[in-house]
C-alpha atoms as a PDB file:
ATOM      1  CA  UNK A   1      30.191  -6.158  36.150  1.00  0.00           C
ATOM      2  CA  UNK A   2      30.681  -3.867  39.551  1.00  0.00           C
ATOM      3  CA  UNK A   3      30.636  -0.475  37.005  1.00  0.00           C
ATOM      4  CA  UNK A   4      27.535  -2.072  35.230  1.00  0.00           C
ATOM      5  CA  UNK A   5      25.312  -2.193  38.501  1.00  0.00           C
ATOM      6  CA  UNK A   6      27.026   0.756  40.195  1.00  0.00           C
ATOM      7  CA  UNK A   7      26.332   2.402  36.835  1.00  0.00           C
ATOM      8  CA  UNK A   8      22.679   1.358  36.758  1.00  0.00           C
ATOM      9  CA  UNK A   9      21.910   2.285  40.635  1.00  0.00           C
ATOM     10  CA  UNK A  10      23.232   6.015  39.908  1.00  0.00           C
ATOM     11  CA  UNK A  11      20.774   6.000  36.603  1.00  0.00           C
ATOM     12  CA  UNK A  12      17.898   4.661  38.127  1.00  0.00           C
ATOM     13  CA  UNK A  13      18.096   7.039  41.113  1.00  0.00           C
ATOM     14  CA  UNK A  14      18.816   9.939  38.272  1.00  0.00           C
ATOM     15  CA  UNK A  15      15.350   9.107  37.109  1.00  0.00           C
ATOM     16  CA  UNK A  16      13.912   9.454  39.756  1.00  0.00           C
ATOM     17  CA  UNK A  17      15.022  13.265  39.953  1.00  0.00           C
ATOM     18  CA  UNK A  18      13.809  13.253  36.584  1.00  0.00           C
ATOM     19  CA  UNK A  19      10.303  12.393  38.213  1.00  0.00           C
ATOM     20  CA  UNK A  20      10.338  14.990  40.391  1.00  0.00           C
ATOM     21  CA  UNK A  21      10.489  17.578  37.947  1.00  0.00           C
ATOM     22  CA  UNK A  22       7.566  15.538  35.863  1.00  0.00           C
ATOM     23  CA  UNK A  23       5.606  15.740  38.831  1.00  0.00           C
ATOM     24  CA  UNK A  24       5.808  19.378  40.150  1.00  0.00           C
ATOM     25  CA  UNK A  25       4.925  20.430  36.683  1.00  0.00           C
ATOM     26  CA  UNK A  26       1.645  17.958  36.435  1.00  0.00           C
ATOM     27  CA  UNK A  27       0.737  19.123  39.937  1.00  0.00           C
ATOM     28  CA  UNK A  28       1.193  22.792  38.812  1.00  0.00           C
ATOM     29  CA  UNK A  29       3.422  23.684  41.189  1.00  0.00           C
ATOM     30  CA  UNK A  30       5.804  25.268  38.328  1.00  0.00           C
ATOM     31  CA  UNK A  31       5.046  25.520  34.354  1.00  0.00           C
ATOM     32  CA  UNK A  32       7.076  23.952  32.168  1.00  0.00           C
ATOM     33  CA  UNK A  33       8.764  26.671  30.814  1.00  0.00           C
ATOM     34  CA  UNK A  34       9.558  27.421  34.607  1.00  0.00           C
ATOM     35  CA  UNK A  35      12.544  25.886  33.365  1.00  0.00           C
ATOM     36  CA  UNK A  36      14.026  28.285  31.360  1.00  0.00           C
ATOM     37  CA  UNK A  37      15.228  30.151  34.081  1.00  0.00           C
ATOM     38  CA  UNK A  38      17.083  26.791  35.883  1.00  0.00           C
ATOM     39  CA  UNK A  39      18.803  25.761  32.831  1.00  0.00           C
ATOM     40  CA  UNK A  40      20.112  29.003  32.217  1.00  0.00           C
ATOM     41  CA  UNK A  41      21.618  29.029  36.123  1.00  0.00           C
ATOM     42  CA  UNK A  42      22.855  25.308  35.486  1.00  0.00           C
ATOM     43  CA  UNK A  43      24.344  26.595  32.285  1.00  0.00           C
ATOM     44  CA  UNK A  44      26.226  29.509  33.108  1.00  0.00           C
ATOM     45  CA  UNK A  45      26.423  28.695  36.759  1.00  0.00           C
ATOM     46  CA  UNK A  46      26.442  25.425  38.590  1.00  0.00           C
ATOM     47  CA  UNK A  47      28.667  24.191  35.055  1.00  0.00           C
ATOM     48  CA  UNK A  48      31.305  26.282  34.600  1.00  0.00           C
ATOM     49  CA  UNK A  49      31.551  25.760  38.967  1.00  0.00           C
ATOM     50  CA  UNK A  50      31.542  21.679  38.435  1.00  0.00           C
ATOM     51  CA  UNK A  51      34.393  21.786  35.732  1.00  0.00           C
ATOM     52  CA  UNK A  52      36.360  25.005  37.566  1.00  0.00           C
ATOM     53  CA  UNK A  53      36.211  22.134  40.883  1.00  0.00           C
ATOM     54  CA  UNK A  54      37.012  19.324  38.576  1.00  0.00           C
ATOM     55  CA  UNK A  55      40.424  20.623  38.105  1.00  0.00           C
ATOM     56  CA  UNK A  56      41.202  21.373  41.105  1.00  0.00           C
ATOM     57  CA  UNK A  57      43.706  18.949  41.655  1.00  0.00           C
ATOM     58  CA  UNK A  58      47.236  17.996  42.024  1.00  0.00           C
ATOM     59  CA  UNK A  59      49.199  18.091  38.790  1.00  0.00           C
ATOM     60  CA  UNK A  60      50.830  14.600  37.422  1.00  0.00           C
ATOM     61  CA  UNK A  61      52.305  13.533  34.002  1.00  0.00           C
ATOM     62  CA  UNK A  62      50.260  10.536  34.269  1.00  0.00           C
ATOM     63  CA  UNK A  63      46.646  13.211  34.518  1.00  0.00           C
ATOM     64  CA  UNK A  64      48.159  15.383  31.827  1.00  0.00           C
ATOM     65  CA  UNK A  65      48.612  12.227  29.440  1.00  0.00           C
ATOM     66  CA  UNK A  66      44.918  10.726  30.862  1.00  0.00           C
ATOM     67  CA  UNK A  67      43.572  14.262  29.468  1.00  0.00           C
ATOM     68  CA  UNK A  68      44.938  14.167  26.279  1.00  0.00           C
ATOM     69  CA  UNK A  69      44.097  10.523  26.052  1.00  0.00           C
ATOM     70  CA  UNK A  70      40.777  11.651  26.484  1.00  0.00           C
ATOM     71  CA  UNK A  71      41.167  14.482  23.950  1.00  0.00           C
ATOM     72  CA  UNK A  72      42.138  11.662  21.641  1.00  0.00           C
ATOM     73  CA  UNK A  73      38.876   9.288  22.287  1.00  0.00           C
ATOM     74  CA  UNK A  74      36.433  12.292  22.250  1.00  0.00           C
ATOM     75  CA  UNK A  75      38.096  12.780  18.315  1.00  0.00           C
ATOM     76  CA  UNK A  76      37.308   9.661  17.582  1.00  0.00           C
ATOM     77  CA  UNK A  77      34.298   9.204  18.997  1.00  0.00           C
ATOM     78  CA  UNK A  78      32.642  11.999  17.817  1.00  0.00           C
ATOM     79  CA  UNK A  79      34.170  12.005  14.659  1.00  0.00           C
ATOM     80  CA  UNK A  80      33.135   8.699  14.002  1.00  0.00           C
ATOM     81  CA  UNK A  81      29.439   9.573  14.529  1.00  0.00           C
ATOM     82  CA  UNK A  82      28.960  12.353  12.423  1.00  0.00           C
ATOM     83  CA  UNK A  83      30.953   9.884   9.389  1.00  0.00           C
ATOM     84  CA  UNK A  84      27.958   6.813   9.990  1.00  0.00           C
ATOM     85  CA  UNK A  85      25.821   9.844  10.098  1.00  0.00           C
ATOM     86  CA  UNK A  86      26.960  10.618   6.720  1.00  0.00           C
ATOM     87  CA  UNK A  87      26.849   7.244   5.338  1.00  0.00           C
ATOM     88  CA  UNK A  88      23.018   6.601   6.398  1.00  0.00           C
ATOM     89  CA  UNK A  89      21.218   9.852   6.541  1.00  0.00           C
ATOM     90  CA  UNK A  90      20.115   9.454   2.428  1.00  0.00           C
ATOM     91  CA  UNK A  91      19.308   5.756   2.520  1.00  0.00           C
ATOM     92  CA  UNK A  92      17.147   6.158   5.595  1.00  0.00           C
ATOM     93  CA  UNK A  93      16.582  10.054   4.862  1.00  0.00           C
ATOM     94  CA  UNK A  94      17.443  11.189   7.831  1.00  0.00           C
ATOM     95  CA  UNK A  95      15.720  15.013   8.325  1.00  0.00           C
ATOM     96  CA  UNK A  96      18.374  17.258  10.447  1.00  0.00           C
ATOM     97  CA  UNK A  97      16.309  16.961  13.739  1.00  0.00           C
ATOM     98  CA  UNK A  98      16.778  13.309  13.018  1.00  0.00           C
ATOM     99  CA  UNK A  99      20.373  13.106  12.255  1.00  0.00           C
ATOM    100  CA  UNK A 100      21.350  15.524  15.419  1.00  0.00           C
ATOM    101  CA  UNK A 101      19.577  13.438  17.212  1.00  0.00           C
ATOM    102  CA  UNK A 102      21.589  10.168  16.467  1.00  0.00           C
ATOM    103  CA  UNK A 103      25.172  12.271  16.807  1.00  0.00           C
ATOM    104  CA  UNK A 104      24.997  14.225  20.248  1.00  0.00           C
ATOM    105  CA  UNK A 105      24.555  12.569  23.317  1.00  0.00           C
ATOM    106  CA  UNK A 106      23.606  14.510  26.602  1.00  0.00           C
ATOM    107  CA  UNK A 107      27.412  13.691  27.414  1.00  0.00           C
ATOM    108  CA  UNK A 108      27.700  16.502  29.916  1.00  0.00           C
ATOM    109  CA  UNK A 109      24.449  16.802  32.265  1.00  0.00           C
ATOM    110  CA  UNK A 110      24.132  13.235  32.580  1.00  0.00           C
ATOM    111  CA  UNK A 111      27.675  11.856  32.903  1.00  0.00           C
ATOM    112  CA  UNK A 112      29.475  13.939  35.027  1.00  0.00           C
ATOM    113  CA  UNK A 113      26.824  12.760  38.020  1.00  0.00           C
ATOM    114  CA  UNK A 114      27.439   9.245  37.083  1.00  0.00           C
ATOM    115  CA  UNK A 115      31.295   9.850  37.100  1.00  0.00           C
ATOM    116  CA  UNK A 116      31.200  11.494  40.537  1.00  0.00           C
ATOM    117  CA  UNK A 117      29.020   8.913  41.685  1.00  0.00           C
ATOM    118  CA  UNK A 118      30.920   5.787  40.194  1.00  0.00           C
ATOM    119  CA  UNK A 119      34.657   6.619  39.916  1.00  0.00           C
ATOM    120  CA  UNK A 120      35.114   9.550  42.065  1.00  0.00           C
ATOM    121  CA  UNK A 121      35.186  13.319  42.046  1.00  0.00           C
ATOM    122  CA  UNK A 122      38.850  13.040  41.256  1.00  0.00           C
ATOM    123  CA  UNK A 123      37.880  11.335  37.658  1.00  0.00           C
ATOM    124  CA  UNK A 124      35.688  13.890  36.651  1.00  0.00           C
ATOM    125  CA  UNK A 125      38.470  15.763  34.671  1.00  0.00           C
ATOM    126  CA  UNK A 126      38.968  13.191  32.452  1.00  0.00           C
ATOM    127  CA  UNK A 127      35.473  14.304  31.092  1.00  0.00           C
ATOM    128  CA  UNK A 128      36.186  17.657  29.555  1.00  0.00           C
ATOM    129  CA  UNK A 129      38.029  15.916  26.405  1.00  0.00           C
ATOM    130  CA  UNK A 130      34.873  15.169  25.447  1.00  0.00           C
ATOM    131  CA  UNK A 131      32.766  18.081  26.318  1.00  0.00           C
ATOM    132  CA  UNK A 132      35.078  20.647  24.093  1.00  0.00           C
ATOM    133  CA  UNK A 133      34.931  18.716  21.339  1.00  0.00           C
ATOM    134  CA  UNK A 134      30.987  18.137  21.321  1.00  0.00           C
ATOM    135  CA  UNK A 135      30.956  21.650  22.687  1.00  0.00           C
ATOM    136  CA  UNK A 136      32.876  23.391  19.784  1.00  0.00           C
ATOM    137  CA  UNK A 137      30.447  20.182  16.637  1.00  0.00           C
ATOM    138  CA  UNK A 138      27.211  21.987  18.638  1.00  0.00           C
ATOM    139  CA  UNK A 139      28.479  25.496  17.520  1.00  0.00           C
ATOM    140  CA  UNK A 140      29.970  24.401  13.815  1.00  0.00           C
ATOM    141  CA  UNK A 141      28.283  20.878  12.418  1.00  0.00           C
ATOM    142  CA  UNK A 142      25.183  20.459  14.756  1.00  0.00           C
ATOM    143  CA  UNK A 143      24.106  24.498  14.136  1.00  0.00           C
ATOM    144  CA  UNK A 144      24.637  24.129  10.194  1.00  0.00           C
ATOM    145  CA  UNK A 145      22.643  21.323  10.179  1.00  0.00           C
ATOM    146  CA  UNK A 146      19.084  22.927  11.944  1.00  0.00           C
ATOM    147  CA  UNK A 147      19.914  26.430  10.802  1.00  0.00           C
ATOM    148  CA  UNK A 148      19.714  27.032   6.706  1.00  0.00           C
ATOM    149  CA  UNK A 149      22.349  29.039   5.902  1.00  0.00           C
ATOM    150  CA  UNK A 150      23.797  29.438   9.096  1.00  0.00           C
ATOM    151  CA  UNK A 151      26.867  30.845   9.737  1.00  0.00           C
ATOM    152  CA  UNK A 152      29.820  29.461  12.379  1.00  0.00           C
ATOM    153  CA  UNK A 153      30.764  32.423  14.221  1.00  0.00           C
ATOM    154  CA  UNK A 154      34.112  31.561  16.029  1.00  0.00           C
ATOM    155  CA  UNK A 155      33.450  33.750  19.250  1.00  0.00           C
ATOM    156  CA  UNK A 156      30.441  31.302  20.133  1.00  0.00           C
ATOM    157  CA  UNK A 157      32.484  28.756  20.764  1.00  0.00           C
ATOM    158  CA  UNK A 158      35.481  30.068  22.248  1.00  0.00           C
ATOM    159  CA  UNK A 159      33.534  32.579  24.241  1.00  0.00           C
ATOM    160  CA  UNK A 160      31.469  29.807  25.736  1.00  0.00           C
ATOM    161  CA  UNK A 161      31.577  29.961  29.446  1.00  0.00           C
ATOM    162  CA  UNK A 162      32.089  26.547  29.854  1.00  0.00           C
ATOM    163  CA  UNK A 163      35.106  26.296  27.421  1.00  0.00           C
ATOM    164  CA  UNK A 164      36.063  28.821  29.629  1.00  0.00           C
ATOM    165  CA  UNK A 165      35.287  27.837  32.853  1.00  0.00           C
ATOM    166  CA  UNK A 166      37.740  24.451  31.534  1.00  0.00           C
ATOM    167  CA  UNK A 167      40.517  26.573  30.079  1.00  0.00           C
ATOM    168  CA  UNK A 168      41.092  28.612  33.372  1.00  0.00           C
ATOM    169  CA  UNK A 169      40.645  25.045  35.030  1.00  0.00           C
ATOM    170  CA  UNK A 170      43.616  23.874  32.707  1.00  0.00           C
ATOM    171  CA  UNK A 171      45.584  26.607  33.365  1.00  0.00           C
ATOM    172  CA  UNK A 172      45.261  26.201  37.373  1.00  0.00           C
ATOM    173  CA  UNK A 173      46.018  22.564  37.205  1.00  0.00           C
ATOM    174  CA  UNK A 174      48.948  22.903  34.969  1.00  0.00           C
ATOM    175  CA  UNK A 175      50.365  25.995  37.534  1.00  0.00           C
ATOM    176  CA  UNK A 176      49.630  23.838  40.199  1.00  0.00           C
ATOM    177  CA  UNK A 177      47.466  26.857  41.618  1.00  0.00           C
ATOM    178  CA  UNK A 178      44.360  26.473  43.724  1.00  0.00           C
ATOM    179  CA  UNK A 179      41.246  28.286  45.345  1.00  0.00           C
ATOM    180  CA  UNK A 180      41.741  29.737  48.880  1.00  0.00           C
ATOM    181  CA  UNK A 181      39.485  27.733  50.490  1.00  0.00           C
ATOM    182  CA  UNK A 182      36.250  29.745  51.211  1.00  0.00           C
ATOM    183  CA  UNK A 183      35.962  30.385  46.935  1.00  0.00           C
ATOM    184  CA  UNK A 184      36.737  26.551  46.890  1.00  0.00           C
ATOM    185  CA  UNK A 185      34.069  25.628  49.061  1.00  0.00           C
ATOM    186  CA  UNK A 186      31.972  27.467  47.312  1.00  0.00           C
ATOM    187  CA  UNK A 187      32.724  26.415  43.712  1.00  0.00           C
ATOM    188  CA  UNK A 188      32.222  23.198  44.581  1.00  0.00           C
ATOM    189  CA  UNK A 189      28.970  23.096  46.345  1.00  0.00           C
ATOM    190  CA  UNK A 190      27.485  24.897  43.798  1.00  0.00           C
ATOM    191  CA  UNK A 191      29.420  22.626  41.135  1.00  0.00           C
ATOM    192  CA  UNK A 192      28.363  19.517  42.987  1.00  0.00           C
ATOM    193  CA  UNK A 193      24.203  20.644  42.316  1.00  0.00           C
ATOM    194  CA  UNK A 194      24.619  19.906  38.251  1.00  0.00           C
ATOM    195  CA  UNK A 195      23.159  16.350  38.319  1.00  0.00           C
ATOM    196  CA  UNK A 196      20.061  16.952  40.393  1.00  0.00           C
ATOM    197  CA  UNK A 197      19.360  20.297  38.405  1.00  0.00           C
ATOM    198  CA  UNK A 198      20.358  18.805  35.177  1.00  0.00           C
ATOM    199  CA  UNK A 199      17.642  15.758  35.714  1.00  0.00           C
ATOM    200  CA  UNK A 200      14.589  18.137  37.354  1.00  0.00           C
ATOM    201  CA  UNK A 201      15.354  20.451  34.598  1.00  0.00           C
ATOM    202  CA  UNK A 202      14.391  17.258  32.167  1.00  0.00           C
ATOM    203  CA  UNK A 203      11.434  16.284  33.901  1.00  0.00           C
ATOM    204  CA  UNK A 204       9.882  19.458  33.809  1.00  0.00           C
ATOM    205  CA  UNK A 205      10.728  19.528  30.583  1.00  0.00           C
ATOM    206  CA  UNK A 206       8.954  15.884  30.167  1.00  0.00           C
ATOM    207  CA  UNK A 207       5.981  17.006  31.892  1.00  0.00           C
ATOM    208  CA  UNK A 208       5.414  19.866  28.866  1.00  0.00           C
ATOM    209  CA  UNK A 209       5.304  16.642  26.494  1.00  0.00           C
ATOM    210  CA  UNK A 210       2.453  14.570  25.114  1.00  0.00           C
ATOM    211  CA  UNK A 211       3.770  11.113  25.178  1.00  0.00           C
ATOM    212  CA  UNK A 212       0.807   9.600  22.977  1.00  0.00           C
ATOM    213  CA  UNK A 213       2.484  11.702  20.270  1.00  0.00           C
ATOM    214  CA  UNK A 214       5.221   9.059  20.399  1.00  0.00           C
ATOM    215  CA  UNK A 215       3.299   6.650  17.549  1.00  0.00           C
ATOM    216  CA  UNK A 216       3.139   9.884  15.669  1.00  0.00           C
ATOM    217  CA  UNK A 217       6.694   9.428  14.203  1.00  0.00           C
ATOM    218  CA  UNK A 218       7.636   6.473  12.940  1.00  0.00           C
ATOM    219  CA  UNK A 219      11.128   6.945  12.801  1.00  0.00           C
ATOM    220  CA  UNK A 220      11.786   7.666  16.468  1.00  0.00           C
ATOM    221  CA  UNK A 221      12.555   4.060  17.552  1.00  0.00           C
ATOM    222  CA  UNK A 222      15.122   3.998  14.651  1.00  0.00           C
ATOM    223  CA  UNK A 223      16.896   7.137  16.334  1.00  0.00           C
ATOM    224  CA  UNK A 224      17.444   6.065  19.626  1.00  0.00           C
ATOM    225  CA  UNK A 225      18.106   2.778  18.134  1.00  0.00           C
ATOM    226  CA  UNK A 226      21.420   4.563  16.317  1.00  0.00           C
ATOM    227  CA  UNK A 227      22.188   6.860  19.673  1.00  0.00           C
ATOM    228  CA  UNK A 228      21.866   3.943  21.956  1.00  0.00           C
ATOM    229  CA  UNK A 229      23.457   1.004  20.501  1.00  0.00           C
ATOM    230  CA  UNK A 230      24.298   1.047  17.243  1.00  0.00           C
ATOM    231  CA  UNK A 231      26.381   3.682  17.127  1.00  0.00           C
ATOM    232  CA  UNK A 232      27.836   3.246  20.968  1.00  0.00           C
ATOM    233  CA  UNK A 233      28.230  -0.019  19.316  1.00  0.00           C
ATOM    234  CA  UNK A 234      30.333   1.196  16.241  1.00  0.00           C
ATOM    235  CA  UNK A 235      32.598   3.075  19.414  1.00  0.00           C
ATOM    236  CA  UNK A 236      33.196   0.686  21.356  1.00  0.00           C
ATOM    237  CA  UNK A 237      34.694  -1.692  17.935  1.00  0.00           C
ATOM    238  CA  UNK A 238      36.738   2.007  17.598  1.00  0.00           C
ATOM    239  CA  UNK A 239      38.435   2.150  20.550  1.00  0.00           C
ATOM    240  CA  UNK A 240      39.037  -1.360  20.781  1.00  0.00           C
ATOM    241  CA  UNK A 241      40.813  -1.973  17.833  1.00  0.00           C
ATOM    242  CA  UNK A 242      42.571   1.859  18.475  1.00  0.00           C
ATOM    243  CA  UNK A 243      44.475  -0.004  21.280  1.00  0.00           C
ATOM    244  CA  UNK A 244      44.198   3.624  23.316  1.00  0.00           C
ATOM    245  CA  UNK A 245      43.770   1.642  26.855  1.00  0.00           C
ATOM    246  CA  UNK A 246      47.311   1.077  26.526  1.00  0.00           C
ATOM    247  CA  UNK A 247      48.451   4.382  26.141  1.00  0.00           C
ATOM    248  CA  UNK A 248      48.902   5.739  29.792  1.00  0.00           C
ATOM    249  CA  UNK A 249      48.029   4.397  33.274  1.00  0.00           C
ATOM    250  CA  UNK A 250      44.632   3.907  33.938  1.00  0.00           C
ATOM    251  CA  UNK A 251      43.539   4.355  30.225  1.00  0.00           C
ATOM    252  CA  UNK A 252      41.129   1.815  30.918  1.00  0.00           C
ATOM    253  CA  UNK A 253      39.043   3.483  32.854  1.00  0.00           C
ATOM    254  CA  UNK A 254      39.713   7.307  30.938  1.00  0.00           C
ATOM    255  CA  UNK A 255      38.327   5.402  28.198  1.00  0.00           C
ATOM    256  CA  UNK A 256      35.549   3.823  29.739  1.00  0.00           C
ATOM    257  CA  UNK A 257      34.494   7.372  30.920  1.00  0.00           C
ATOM    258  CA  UNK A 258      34.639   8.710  27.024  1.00  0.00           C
ATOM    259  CA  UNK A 259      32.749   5.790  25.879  1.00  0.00           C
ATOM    260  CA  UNK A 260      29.648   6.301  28.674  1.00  0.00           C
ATOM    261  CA  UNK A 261      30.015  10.050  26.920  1.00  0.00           C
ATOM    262  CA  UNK A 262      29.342   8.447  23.700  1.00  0.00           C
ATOM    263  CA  UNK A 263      26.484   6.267  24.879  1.00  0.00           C
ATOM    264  CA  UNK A 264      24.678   8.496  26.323  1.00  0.00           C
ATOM    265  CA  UNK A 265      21.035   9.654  25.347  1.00  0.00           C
ATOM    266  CA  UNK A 266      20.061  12.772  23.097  1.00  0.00           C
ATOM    267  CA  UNK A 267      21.809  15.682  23.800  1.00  0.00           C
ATOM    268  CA  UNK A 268      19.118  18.696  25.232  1.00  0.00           C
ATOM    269  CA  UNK A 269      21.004  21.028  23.423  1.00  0.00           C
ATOM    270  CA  UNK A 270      19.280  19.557  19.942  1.00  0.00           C
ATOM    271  CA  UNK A 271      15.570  19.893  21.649  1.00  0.00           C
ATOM    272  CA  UNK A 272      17.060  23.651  22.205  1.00  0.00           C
ATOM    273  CA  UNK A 273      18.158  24.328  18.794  1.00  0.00           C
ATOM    274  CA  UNK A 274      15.486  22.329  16.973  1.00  0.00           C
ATOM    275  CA  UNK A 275      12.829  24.972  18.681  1.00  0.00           C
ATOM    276  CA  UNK A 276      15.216  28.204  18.195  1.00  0.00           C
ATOM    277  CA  UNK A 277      15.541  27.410  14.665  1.00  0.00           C
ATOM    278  CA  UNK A 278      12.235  26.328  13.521  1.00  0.00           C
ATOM    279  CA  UNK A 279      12.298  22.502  13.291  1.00  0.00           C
ATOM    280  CA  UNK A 280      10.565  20.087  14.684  1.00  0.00           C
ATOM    281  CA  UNK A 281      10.765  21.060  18.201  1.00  0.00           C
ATOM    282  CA  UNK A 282       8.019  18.079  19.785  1.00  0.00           C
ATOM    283  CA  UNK A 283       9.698  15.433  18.033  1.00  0.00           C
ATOM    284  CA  UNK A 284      13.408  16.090  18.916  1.00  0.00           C
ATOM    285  CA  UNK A 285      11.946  16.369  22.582  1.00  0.00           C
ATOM    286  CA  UNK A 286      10.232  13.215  21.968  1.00  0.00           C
ATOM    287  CA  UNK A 287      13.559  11.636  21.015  1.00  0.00           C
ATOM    288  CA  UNK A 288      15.446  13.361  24.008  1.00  0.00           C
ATOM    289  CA  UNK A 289      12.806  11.521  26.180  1.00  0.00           C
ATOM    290  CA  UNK A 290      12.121   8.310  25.015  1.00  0.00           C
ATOM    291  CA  UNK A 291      15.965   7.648  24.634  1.00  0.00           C
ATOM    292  CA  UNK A 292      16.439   8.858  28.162  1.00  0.00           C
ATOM    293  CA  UNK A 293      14.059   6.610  29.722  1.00  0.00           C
ATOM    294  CA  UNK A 294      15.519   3.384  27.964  1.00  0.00           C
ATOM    295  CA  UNK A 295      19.105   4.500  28.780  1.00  0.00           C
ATOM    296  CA  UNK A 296      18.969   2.579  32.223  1.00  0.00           C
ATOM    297  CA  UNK A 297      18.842  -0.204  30.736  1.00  0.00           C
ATOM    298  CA  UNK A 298      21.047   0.295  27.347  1.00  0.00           C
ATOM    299  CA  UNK A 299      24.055   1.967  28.869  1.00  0.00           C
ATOM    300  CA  UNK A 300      24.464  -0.488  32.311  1.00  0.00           C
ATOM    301  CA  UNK A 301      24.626  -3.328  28.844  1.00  0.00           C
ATOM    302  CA  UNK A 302      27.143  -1.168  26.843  1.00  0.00           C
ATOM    303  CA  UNK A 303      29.557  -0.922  29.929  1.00  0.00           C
ATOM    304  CA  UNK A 304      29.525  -4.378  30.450  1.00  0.00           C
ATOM    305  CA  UNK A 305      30.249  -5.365  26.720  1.00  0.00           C
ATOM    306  CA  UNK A 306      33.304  -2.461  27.108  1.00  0.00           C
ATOM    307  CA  UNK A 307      34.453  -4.615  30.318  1.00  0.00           C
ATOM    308  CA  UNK A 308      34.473  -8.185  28.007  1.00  0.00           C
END
């Protein structure tokens, strides 16, 4: 019940950053697409920084066993989305911005803030089991589905700084090496700006979107329907009868971090590649925003049914 309000404090004052990006956009104190510019630094910058700091601790069987443990629940997880995907996207028939949609959650940008904020810096390792694997689906499954035709070229996901950025990470943790401290310092100041970025970012992104376009699509409250609780929801019955909390210390709370992954709102990366590749670009934002508004309330409620 602690996580659930703790958890519900950090979102609330996330969306609150998120306003301030909506409102230095309506008072035209930056464009919209001002915001090109800062997602590309929080991409290839203040990112691969967070996860280089993440790592930067001591080595322990117990982490190396929490990180495949997470590994393990980011398979799962993620697996078992794009399978329900499969199952409902001709019954309901499910276009590819919608079905995205419903798979990826924005399980980098906005949990790594509320892991920092709610379990510690320390915990935020146990986050990069999932962000490989959704990393490597955005780059394979998510681009085949919005680009006809497309092709998975290998180098864009293994060349991705922030695979990257967590592989060298690995490697230092595993060696046991570390930053001298004036590169450490600065990795993880500039590491420690992704949440506030990551939210203004999304409100300026918000402040480029009609909401009275909302009623246009009647579909859209089915979508964040399936990314907020059904198929958290279908997770959280995963994991529980997977009996993975038992598999090293702590795996409680690993897990609980993988499952706040999975619950997560619309990943921005679909909004991205919906415009890039010629789909519906205002509805998948639509979806992003809608489902990231009603996330302070769906996720504190998913956390607390994880903690029953």
């Amino acid at each position: 019940m602690i996580i659930s309000l703790l958890l519900g404090k950090q979102i609330a004052a996330m969306l609150l950053m998120v306003l301030m990006g909506y409102a230095i956009v309506h008072l035209r104190l930056l464009k919209a697409e001002d915001s090109a510019p800062l997602a590309a630094v929080v991409l290839y910058i203040v990112g691969p920084c967070m996860m280089l700091d993440a790592f930067q601790i001591e080595f322990s069987p117990e982490r190396l066993h929490g990180l495949f443990l997470s590994l393990v629940a980011a398979a799962l997880s993620q697996s078992l989305a794009i399978a329900l995907n499969a199952l409902i996207r001709r019954p309901l028939r499910l276009d590819p911005v919608e079905q995205t949609s419903a798979i990826y959650s924005n399980g980098g940008n906005l949990i790594i803030p509320i892991v920092i904020y709610v379990f510690g810096q320390e915990w935020v390792i146990y986050t990069s089991g999932f962000l490989i694997g959704q990393t490597a689906l955005f780059w394979t499954h998510c681009y085949t589905l919005l680009k006809k035709n497309g092709q998975v070229h290998l180098k864009n996901i293994l060349l991705n700084v922030n695979i990257l950025a967590m592989l060298a990470g690995a490697l230092l943790f595993v060696s046991g090496l570390h930053f001298p401290e004036i590169p450490r310092l600065a990795v993880h100041a500039t590491g420690a700006m992704v949440g506030p970025m990551c939210m203004i970012v999304t409100g300026m992104l918000i402040g480029s979107v009609n909401l009275r376009r909302i009623l246009a699509y009647k579909k859209l409250p089915l979508i964040v329907f399936l990314r907020l609780i059904a198929f958290p929801l279908a997770t959280l019955l995963l994991f529980r009868a997977s009996g993975l909390a038992g598999w090293t210390k702590d795996g409680g709370t690993i897990l609980l971090i993988s499952f706040l992954a999975a619950a997560a709102p619309c990943a921005s990366t679909v909004t991205q590649m919906a415009h890039l590749y010629g789909h519906n670009g205002e509805y998948a934002s639509l979806i992003s925003v809608v489902s990231t508004l009603l996330c302070v309330i769906t996720m504190p409620v998913m956390v607390y049914l994880f903690q029953l």
